[in-house]
C-alpha atoms as a PDB file:
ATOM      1  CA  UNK A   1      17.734 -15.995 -48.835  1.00  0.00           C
ATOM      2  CA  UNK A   2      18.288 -12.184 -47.273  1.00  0.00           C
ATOM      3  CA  UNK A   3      17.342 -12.287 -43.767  1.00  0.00           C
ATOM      4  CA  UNK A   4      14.812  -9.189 -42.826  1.00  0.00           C
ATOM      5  CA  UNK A   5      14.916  -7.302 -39.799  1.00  0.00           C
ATOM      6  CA  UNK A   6      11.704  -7.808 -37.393  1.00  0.00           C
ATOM      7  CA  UNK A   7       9.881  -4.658 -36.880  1.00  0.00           C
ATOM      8  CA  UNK A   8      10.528  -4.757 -33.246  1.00  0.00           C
ATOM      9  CA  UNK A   9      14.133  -4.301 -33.545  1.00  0.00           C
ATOM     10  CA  UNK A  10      14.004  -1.943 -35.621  1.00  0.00           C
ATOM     11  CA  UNK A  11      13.864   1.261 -33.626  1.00  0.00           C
ATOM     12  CA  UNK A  12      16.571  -0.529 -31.300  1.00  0.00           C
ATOM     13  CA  UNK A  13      18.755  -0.580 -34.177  1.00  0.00           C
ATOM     14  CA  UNK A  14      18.397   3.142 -35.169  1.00  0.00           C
ATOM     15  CA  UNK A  15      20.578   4.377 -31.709  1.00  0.00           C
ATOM     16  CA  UNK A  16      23.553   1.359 -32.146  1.00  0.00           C
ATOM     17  CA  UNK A  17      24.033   1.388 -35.564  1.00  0.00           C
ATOM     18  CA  UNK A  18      23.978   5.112 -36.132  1.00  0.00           C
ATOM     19  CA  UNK A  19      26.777   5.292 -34.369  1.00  0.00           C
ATOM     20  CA  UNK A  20      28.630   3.805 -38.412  1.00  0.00           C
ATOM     21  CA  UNK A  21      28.340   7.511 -39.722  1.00  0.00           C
ATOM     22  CA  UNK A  22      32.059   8.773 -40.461  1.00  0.00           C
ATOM     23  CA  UNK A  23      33.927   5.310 -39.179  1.00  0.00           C
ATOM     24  CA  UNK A  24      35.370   4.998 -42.868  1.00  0.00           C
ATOM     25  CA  UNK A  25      37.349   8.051 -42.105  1.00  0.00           C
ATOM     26  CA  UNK A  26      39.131   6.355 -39.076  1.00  0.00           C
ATOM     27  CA  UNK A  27      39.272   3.089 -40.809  1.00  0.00           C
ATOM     28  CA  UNK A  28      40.930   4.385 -43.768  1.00  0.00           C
ATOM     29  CA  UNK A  29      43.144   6.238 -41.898  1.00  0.00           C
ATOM     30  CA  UNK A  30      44.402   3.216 -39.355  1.00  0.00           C
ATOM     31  CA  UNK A  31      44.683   1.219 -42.172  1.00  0.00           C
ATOM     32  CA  UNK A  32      48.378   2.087 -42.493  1.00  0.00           C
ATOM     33  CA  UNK A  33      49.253   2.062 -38.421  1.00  0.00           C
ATOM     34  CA  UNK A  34      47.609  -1.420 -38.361  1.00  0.00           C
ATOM     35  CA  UNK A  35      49.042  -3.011 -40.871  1.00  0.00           C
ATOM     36  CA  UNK A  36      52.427  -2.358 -39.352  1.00  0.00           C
ATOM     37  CA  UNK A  37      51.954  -2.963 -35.402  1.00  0.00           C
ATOM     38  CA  UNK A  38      49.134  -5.645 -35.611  1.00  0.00           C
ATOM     39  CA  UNK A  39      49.667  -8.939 -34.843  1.00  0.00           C
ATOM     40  CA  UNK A  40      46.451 -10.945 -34.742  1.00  0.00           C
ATOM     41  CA  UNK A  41      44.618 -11.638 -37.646  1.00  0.00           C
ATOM     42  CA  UNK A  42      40.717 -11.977 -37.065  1.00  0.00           C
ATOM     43  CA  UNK A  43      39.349 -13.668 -40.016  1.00  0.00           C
ATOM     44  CA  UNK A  44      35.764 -12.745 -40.787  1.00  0.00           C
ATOM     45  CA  UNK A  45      33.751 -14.121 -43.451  1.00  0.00           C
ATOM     46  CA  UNK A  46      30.042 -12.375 -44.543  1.00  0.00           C
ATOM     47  CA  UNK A  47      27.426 -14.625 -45.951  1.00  0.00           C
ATOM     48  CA  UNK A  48      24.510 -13.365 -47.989  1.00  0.00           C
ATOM     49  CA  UNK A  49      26.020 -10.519 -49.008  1.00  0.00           C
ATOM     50  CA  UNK A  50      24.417  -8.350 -52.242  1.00  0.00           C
ATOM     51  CA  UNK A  51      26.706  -7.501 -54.695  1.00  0.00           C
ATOM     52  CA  UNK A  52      27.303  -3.308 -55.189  1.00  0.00           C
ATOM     53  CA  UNK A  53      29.699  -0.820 -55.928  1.00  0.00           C
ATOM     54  CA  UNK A  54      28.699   0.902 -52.869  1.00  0.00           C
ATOM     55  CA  UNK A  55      31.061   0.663 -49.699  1.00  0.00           C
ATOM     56  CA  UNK A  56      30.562  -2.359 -46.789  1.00  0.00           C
ATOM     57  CA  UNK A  57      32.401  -1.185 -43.581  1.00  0.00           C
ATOM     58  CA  UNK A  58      33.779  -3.695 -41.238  1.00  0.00           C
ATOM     59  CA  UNK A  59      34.552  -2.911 -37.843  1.00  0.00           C
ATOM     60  CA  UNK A  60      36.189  -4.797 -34.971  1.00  0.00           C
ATOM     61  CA  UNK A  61      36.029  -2.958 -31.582  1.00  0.00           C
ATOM     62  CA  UNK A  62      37.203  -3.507 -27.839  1.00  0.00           C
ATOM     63  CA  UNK A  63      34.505  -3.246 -25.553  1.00  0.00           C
ATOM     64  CA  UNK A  64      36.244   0.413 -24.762  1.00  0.00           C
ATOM     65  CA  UNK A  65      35.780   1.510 -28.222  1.00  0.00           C
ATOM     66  CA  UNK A  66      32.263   0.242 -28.967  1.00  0.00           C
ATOM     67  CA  UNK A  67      29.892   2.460 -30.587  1.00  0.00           C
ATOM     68  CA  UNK A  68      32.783   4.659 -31.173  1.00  0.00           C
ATOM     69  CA  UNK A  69      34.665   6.350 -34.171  1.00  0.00           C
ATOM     70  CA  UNK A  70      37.393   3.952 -32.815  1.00  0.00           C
ATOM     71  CA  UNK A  71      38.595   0.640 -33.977  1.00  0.00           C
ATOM     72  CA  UNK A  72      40.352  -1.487 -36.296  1.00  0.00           C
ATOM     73  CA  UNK A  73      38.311  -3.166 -39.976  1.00  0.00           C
ATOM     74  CA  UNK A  74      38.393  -2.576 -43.528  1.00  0.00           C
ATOM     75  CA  UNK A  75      35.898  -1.330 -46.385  1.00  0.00           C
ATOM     76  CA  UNK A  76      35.183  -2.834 -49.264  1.00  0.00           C
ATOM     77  CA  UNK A  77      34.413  -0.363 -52.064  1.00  0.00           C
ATOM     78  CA  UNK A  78      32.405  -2.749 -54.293  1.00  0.00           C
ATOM     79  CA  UNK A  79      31.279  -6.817 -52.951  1.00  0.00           C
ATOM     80  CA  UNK A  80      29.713  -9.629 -55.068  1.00  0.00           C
ATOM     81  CA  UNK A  81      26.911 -11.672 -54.076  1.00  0.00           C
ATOM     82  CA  UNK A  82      26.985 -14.463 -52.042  1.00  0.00           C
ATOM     83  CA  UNK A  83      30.419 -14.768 -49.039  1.00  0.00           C
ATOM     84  CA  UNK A  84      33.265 -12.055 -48.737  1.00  0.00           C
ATOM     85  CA  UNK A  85      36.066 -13.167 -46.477  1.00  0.00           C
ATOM     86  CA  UNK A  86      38.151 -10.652 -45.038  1.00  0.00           C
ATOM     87  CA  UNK A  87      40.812 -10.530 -42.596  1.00  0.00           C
ATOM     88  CA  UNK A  88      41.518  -7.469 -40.141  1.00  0.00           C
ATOM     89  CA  UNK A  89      44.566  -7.411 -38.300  1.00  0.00           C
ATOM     90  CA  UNK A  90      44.266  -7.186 -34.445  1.00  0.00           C
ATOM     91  CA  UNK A  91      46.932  -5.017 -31.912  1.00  0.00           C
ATOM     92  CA  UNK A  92      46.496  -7.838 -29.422  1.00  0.00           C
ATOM     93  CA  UNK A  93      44.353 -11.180 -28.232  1.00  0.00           C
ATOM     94  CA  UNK A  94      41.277 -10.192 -25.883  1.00  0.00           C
ATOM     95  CA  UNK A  95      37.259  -9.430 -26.600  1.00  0.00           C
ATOM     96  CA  UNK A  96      35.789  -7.692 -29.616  1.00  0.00           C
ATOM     97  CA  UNK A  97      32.684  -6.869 -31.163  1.00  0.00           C
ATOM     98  CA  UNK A  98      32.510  -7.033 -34.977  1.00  0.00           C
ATOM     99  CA  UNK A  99      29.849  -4.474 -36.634  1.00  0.00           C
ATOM    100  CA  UNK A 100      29.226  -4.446 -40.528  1.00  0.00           C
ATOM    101  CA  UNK A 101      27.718  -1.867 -42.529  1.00  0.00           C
ATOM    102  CA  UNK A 102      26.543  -1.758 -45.963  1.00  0.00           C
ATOM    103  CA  UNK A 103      25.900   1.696 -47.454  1.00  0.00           C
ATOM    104  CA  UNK A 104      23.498   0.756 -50.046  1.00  0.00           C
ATOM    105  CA  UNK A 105      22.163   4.127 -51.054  1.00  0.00           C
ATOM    106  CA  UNK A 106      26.139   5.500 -50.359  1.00  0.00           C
ATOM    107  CA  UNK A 107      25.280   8.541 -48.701  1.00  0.00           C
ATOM    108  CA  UNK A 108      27.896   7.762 -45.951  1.00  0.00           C
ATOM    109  CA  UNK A 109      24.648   7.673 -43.137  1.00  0.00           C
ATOM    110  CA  UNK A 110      23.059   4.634 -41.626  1.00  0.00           C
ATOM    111  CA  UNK A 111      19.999   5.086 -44.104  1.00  0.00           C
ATOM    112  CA  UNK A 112      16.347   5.047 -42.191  1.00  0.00           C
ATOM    113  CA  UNK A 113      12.509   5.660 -43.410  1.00  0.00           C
ATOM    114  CA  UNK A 114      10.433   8.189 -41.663  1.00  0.00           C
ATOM    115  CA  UNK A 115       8.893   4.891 -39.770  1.00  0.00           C
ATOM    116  CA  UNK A 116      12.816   4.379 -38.664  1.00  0.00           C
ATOM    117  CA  UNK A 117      12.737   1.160 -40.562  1.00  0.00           C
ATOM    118  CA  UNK A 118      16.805   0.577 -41.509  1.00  0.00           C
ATOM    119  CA  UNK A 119      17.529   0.581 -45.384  1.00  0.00           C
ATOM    120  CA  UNK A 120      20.629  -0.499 -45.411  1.00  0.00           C
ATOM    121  CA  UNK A 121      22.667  -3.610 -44.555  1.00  0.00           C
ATOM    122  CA  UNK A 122      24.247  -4.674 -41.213  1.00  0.00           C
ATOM    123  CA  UNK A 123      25.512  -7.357 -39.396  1.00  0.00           C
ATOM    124  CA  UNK A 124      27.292  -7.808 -36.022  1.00  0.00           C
ATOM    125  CA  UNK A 125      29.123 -10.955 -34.515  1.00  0.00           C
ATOM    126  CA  UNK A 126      27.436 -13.430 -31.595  1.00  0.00           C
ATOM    127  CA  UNK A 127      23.803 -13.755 -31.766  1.00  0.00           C
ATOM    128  CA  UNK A 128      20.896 -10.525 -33.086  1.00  0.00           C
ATOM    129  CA  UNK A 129      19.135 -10.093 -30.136  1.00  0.00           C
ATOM    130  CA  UNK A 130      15.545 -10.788 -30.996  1.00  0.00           C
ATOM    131  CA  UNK A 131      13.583  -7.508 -29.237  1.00  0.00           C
ATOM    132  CA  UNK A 132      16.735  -5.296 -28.395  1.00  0.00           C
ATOM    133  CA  UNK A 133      19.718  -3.601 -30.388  1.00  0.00           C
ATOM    134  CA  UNK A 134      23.281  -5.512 -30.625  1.00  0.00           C
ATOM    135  CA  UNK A 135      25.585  -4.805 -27.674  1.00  0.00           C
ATOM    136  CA  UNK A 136      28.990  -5.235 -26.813  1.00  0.00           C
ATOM    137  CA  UNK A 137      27.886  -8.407 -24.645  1.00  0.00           C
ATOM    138  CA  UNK A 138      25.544  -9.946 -27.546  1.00  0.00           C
ATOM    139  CA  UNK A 139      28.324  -9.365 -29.940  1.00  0.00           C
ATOM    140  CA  UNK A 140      31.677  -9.664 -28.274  1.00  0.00           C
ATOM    141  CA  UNK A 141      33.732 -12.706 -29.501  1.00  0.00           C
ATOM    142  CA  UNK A 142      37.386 -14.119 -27.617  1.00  0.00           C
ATOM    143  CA  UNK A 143      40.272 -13.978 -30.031  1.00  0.00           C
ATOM    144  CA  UNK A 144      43.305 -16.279 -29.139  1.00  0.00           C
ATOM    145  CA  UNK A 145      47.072 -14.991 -29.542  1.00  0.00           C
ATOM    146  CA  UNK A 146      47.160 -16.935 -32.776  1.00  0.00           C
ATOM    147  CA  UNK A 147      43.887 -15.363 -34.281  1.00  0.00           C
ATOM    148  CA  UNK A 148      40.210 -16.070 -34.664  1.00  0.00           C
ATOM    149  CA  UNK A 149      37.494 -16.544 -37.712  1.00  0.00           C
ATOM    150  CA  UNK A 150      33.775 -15.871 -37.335  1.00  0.00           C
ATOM    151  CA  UNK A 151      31.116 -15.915 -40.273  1.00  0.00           C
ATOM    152  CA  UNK A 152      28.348 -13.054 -39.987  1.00  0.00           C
ATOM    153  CA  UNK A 153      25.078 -13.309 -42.239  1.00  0.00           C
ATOM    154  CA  UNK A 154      24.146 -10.169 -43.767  1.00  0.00           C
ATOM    155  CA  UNK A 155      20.777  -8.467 -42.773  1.00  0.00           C
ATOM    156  CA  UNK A 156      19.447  -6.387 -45.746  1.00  0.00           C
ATOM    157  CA  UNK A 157      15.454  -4.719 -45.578  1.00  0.00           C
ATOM    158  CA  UNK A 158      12.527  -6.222 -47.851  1.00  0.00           C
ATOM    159  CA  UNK A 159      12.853  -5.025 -51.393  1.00  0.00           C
END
């Protein structure tokens, strides 16, 4: 079962998520840095998750670098269907946000119709709120010295 975003979140969305557009740049690019001063592995596992050869983009932020270009994740250049289960290394224990993105049409944009219904997939850790965009508070998780896990389900629009 895909879960579908309710129209009432929808424009909410457009504003947080937006805010994906170039973070494979700096993720690529920290990918080196972090694997060699990070300490704290934060396990996160993706559930309904539509298999492509188009990138997914995880992100794990501090409450400082939310909604930035800033951060520590991964990207997956292709996914299978069904649960992915990665694991990003952390600098140090404290609160984070996880944000996922799924560029299903890969034109490296968080994809939108003219009705600013979102096209491609997302997910964020904690709860979706139900009438208002993800925020650091609805998404932040506590990671421990010795690491964390959290499992995400995937949000993908109607076909």
């Amino acid at each position: 079962m895909v879960a579908l975003v309710k129209n009432t979140v929808t424009l909410a969305m457009t504003a947080s998520l937006s805010l994906f557009i170039g973070v494979g740049t700096v993720l690529a690019s920290d990918a080196e840095t972090q694997k060699e001063t990070s300490s704290v592995p934060m396990t996160i596992t993706l559930t309904e998750v539509i298999a492509s050869d188009v990138p997914l983009y995880i992100s794990v932020q501090t409450e400082e670098t939310y909604r930035s270009m800033k951060g520590h994740g991964t990207i997956l250049k292709q996914t299978p269907a069904g649960t992915v289960t990665e694991t990003v290394q952390l600098p140090a224990a404290g609160d984070y946000a996880i944000s996922i993105w799924h560029d299903l049409d890969n034109d490296g944009r968080f994809s939108m119709n003219e009705r600013y219904e979102i096209l491609d997939g997302w997910g964020t850790s904690g709860g979706i709120p139900e009438a208002a965009a993800p925020s650091f508070a609805t998404s932040k998780i506590s990671v421990p010295s010795y690491g964390a896990e959290t499992t995400i389900a995937m949000i993908y629009p109607q076909s």
